[in-house]
N, C-alpha and C. Protein backbone atom coordinates (compact mmCIF):
# COMPACT_ATOMS: atom_id res chain seq x y z
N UNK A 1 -11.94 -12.34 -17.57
CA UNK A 1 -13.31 -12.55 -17.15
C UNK A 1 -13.98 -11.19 -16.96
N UNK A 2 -15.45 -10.82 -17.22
CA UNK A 2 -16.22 -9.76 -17.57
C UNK A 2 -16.66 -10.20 -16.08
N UNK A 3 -17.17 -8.74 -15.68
CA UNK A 3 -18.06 -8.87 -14.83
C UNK A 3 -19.93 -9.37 -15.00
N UNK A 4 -19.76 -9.06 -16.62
CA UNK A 4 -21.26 -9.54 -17.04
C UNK A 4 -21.11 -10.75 -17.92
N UNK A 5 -19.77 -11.95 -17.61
CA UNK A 5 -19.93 -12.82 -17.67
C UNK A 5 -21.37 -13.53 -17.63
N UNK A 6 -21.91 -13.95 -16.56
CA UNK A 6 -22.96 -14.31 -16.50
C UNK A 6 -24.25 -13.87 -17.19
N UNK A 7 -24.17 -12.68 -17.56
CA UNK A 7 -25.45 -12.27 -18.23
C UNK A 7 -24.89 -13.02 -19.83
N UNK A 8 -24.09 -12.68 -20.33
CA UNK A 8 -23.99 -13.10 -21.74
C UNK A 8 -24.19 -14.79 -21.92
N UNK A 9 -23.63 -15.32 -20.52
CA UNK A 9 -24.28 -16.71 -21.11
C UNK A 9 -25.65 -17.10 -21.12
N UNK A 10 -26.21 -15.98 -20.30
CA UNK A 10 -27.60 -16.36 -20.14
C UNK A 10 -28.20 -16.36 -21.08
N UNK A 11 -27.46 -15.47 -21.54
CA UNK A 11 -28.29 -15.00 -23.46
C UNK A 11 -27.97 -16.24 -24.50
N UNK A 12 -26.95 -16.57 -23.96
CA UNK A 12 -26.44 -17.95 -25.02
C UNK A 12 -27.33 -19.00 -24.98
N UNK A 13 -27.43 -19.24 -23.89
CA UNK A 13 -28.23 -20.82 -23.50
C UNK A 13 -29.88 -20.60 -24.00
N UNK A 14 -30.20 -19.19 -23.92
CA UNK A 14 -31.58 -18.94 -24.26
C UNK A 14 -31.41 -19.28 -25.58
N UNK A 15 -31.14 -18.56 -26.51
CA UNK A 15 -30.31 -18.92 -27.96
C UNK A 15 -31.60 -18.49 -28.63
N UNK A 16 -32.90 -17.24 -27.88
CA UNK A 16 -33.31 -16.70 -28.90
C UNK A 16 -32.90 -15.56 -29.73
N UNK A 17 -33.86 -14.88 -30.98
CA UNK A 17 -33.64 -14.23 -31.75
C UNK A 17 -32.85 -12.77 -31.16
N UNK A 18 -33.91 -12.90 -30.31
CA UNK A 18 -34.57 -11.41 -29.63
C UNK A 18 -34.90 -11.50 -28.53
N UNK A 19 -33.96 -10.53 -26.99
CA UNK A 19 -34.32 -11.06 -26.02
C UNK A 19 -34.41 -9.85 -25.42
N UNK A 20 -35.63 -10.04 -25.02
CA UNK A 20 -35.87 -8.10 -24.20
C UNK A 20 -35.52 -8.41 -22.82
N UNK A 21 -34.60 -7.64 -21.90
CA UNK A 21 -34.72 -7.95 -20.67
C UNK A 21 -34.57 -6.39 -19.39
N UNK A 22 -35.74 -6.46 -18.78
CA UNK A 22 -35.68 -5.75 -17.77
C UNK A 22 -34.41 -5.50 -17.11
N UNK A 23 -33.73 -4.34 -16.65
CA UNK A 23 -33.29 -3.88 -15.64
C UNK A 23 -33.09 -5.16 -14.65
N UNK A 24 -33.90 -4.83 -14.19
CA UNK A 24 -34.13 -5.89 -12.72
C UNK A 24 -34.20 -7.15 -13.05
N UNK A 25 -34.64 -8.00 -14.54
CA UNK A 25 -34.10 -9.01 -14.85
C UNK A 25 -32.45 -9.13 -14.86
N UNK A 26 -31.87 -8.17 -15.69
CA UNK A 26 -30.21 -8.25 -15.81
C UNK A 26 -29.80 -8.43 -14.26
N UNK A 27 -30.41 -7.76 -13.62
CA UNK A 27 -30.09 -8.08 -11.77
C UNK A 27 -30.20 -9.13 -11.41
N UNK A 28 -30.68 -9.92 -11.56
CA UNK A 28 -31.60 -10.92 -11.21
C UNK A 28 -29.95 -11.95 -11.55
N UNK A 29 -29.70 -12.15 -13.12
CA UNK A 29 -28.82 -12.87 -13.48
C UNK A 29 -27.72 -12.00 -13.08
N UNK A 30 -26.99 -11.01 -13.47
CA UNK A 30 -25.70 -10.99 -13.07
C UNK A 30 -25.13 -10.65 -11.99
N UNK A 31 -26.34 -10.04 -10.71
CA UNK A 31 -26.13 -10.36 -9.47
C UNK A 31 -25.70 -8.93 -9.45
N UNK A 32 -25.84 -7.65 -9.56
CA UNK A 32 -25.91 -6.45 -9.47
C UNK A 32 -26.34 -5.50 -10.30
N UNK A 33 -26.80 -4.08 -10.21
CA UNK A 33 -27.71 -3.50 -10.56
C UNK A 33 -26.39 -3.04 -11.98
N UNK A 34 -27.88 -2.67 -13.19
CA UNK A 34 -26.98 -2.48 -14.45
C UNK A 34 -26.41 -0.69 -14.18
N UNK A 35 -25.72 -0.21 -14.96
CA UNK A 35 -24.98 0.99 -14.52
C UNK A 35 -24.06 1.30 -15.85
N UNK A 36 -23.77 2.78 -16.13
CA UNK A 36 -23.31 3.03 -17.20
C UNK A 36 -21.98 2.59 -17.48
N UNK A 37 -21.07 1.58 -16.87
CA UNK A 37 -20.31 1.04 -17.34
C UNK A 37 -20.61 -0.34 -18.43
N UNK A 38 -22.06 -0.35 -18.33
CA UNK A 38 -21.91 -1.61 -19.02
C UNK A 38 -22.22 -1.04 -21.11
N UNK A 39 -22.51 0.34 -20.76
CA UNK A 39 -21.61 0.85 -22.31
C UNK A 39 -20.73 0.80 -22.91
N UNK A 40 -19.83 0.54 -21.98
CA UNK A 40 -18.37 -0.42 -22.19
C UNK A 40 -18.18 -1.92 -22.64
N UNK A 41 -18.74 -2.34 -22.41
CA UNK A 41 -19.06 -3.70 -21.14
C UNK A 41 -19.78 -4.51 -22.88
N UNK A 42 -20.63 -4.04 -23.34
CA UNK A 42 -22.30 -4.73 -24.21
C UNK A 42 -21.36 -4.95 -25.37
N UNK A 43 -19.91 -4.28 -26.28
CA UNK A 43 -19.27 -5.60 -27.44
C UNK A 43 -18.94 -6.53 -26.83
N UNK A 44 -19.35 -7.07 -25.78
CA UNK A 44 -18.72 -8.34 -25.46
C UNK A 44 -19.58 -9.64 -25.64
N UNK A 45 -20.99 -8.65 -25.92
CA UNK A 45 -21.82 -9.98 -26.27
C UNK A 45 -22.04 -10.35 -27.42
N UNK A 46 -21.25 -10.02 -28.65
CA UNK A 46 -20.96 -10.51 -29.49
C UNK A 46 -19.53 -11.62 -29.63
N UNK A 47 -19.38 -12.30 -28.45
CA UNK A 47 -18.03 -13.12 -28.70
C UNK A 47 -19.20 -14.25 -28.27
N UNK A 48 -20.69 -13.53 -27.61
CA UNK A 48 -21.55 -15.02 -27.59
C UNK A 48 -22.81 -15.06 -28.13
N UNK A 49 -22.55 -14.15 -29.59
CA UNK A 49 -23.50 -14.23 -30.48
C UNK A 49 -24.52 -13.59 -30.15
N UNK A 50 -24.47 -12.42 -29.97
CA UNK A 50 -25.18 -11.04 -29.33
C UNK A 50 -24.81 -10.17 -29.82
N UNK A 51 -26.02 -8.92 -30.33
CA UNK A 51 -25.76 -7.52 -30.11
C UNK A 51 -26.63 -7.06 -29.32
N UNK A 52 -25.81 -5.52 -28.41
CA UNK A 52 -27.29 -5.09 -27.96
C UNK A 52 -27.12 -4.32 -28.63
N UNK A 53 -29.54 -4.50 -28.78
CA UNK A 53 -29.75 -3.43 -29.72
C UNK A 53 -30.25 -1.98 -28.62
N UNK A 54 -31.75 -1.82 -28.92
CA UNK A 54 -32.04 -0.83 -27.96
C UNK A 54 -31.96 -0.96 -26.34
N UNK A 55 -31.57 0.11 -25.72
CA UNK A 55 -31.65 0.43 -24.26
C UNK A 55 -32.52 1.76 -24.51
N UNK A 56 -33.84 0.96 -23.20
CA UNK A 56 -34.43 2.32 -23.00
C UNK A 56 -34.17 2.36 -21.49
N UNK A 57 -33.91 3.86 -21.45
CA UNK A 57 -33.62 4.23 -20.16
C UNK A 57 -35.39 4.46 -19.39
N UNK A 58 -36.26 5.10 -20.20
CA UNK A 58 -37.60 5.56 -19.53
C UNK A 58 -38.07 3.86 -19.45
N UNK A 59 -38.23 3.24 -19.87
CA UNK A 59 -38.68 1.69 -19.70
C UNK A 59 -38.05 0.45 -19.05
N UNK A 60 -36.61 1.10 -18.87
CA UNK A 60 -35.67 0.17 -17.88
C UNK A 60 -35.33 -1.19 -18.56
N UNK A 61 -35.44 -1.39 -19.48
CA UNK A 61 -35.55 -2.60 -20.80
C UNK A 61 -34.24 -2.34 -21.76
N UNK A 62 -33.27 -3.33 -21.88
CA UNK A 62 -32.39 -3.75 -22.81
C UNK A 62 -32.89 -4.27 -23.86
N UNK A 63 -32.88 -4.66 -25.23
CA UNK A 63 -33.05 -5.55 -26.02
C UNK A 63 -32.12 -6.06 -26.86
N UNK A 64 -31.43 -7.19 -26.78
CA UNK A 64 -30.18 -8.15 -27.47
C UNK A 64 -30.85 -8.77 -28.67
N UNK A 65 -30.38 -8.86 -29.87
CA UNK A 65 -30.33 -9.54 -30.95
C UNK A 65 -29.66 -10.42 -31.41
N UNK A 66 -29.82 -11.75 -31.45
CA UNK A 66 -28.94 -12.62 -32.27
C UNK A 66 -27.97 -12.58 -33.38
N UNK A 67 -27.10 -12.50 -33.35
CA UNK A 67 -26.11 -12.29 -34.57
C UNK A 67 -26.33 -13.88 -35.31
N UNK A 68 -26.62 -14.07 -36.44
CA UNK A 68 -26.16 -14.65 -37.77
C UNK A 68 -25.06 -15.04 -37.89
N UNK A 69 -24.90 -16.58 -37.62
CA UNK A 69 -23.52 -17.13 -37.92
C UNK A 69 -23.12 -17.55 -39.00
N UNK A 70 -22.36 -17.74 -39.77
CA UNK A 70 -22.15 -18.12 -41.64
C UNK A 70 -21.67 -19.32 -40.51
């Protein structure tokens, strides 16, 4: 079990393309502030049909992309 369990399903159930999410949104769902371990942490959202794409650090904004299932 990930500690950002919860964020990746959040991304699942949304099941859009493209999901921009604030800083303080990712807080919001995984119940603590984001932090450079989760550079580690972000191939994992491809086991739920996720990549992340950009992180801006000056804008505090993640953005996840849907992976393409055959």
């Amino acid at each position: 079990m990930s500690k950002y369990d919860s964020l990746w399903k959040y991304l699942d159930n949304r099941g859009e393309m493209q999901i921009k999410l604030t800083f303080e949104e990712i807080k919001t769902v995984a119940g603590f502030d984001i932090d450079h371990s989760f550079l580690t942490y972000k191939k994992e959202a491809k086991e739920y049909g996720y990549e992340v794409g950009k992180i801006s650090l000056k804008e505090k904004h993640i953005t996840f992309n849907r992976i393409k299932t055959v």
